[in-house]
C-alpha atoms as a PDB file:
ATOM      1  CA  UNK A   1      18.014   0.361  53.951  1.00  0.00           C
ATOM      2  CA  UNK A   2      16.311   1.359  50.719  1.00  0.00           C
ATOM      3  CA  UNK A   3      15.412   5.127  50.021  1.00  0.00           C
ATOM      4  CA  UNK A   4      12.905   5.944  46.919  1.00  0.00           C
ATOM      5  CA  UNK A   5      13.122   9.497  45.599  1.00  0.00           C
ATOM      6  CA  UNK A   6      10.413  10.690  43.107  1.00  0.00           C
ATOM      7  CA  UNK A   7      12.314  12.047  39.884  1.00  0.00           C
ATOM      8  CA  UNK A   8      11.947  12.064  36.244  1.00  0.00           C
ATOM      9  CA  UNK A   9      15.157  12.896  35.131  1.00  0.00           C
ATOM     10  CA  UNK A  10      17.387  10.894  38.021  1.00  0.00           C
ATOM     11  CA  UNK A  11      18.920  14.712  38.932  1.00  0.00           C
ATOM     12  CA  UNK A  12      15.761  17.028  40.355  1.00  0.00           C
ATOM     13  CA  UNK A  13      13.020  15.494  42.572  1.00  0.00           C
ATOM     14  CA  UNK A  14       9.768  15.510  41.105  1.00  0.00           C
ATOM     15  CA  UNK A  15       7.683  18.608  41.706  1.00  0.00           C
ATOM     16  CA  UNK A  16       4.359  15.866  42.653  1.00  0.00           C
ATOM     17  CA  UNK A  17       4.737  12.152  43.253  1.00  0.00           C
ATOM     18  CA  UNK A  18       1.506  11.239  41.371  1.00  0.00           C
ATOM     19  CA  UNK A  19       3.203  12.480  37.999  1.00  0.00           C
ATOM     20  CA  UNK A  20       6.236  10.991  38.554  1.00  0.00           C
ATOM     21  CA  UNK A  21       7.812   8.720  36.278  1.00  0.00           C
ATOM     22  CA  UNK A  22      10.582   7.241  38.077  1.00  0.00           C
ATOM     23  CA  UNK A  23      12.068   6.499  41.616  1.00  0.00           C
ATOM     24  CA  UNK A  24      15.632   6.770  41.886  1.00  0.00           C
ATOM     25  CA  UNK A  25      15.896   3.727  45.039  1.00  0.00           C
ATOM     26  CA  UNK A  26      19.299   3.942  46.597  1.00  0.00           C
ATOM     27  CA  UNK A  27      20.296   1.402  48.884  1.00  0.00           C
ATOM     28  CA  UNK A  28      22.157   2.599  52.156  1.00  0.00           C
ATOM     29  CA  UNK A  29      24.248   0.399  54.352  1.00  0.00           C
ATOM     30  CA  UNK A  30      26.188   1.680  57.098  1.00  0.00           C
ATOM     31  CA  UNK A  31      25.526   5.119  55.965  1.00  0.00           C
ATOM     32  CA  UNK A  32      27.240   4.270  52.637  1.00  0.00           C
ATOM     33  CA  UNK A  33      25.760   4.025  48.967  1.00  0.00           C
ATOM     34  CA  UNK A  34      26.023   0.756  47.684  1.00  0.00           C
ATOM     35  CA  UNK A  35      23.763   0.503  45.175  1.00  0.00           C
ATOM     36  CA  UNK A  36      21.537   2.884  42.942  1.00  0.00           C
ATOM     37  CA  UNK A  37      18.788   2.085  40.444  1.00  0.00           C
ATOM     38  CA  UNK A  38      16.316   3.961  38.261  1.00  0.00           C
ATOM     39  CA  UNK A  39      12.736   2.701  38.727  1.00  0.00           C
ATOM     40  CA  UNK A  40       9.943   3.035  36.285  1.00  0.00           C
ATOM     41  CA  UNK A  41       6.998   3.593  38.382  1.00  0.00           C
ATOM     42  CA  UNK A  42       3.705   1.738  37.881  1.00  0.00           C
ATOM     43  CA  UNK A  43       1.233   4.370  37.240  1.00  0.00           C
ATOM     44  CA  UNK A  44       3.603   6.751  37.650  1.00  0.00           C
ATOM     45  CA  UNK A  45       2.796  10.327  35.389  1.00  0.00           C
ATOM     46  CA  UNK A  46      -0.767  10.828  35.565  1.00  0.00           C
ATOM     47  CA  UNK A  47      -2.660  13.859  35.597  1.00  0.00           C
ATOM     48  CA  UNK A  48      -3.521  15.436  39.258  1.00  0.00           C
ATOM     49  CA  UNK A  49      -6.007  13.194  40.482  1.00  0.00           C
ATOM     50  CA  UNK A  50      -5.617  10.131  38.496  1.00  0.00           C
ATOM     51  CA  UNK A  51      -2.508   8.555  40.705  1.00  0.00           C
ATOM     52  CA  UNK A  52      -3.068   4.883  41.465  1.00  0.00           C
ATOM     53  CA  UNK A  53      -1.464   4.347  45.013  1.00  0.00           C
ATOM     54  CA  UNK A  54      -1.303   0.648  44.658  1.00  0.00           C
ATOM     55  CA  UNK A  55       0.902   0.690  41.933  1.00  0.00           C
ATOM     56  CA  UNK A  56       2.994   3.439  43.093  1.00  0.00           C
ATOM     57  CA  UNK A  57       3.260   1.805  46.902  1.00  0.00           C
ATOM     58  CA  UNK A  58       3.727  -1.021  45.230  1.00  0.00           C
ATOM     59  CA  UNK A  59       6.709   0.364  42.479  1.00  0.00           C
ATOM     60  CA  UNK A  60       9.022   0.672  45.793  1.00  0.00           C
ATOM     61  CA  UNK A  61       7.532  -1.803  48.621  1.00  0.00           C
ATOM     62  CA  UNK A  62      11.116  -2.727  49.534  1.00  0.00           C
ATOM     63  CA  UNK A  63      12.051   0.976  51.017  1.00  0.00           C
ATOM     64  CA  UNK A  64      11.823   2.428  54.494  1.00  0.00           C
ATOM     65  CA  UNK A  65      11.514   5.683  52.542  1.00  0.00           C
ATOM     66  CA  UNK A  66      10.190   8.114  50.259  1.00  0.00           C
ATOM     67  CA  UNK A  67      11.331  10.735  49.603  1.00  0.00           C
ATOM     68  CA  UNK A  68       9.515  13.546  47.182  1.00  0.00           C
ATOM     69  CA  UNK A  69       8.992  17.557  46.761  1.00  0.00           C
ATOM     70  CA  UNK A  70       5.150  17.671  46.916  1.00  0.00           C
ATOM     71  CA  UNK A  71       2.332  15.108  47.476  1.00  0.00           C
ATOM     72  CA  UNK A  72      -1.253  14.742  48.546  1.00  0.00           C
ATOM     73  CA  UNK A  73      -2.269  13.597  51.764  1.00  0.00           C
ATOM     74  CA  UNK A  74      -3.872  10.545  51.405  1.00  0.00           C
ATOM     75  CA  UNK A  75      -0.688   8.998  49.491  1.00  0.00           C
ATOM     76  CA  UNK A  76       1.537  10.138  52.277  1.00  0.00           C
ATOM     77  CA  UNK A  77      -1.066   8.290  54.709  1.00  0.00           C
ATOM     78  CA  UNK A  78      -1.081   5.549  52.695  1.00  0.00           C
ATOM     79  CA  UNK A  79       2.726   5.150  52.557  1.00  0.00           C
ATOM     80  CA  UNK A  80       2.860   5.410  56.345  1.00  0.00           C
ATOM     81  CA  UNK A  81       0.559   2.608  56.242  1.00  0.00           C
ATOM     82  CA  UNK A  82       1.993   0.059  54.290  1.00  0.00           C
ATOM     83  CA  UNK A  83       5.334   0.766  56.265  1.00  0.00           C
ATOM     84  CA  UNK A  84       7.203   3.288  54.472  1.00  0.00           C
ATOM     85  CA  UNK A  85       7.928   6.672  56.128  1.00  0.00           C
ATOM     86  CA  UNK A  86       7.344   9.345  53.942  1.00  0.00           C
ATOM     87  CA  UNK A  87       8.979  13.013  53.913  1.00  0.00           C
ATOM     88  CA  UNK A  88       7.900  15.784  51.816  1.00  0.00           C
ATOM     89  CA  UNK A  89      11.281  18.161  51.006  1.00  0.00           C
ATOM     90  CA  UNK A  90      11.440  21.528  49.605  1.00  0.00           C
ATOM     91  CA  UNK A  91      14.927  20.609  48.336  1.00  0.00           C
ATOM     92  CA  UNK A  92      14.885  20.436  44.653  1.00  0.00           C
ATOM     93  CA  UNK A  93      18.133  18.523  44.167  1.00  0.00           C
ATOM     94  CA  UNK A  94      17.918  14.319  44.602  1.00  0.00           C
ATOM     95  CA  UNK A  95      21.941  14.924  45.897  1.00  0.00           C
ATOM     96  CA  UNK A  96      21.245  17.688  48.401  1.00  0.00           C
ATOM     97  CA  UNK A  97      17.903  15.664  49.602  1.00  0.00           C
ATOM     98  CA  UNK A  98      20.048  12.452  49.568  1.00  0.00           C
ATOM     99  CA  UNK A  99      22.618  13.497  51.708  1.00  0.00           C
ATOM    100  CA  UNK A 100      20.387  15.999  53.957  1.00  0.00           C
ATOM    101  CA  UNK A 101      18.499  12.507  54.723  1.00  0.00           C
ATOM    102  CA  UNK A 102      21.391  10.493  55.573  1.00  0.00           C
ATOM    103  CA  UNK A 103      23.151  13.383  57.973  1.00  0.00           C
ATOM    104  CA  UNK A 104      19.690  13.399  59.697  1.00  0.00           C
ATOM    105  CA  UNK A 105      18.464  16.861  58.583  1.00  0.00           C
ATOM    106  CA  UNK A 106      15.867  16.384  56.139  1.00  0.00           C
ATOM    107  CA  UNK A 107      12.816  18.272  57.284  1.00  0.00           C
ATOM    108  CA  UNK A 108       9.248  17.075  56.431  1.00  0.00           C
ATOM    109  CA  UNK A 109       7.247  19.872  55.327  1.00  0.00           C
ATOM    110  CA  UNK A 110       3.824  18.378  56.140  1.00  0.00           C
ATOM    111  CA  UNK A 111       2.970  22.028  55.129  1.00  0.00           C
ATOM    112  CA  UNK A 112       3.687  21.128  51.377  1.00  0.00           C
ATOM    113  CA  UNK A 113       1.219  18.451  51.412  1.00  0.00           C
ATOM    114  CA  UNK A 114      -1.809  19.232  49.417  1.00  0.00           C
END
């Protein structure tokens, strides 16, 4: 399993997935970290409103999931449509979001979505 995580400094999730400028993709297998890697994302750190969801979907079309701190609907629709399962967290931390997802208790706050 493949997790993306919307940061631009590989430490603090991104405050808004369309300005992004990186996806820290971790690869999980049997609930251990095998394998970490900093992706540039395509169209990544635009201004609000500019975001090109191709690019982006297509920066991490290997995951099962995405994780970030705030994003707008239709993005979060369109990742649930092109098979990755996204989660909006109010945890700052990539570490504490990491590990709250693989324990099972990472919350999506669909209320954070804009």
């Amino acid at each position: 399993m493949k997790i993306a995580i919307a940061t631009d400094d590989g430490v603090t999730i991104s405050p808004h997935l369309g300005r992004a400028r990186s996806f820290l993709v971790v690869e999980v297998e049997d609930g251990r970290i095998k394998n970490r890697e900093l992706r540039r994302v395509a169209g990544g750190g635009m201004r609000h409103g500019e975001c090109d969801h191709r690019s982006m979907i297509s920066s991490i079309k290997d995951c099962e999931v995405v994780i970030s701190f705030g994003m707008g609907w239709r993005i979060y629709e369109d990742f649930r449509a092109n098979g990755i399962k996204p989660i909006v967290t109010d945890k700052p931390n990539v570490e504490e979001a990491l590990e709250a997802y693989l324990k099972g208790e990472l919350v999506d706050r669909k209320d954070k979505l804009h």
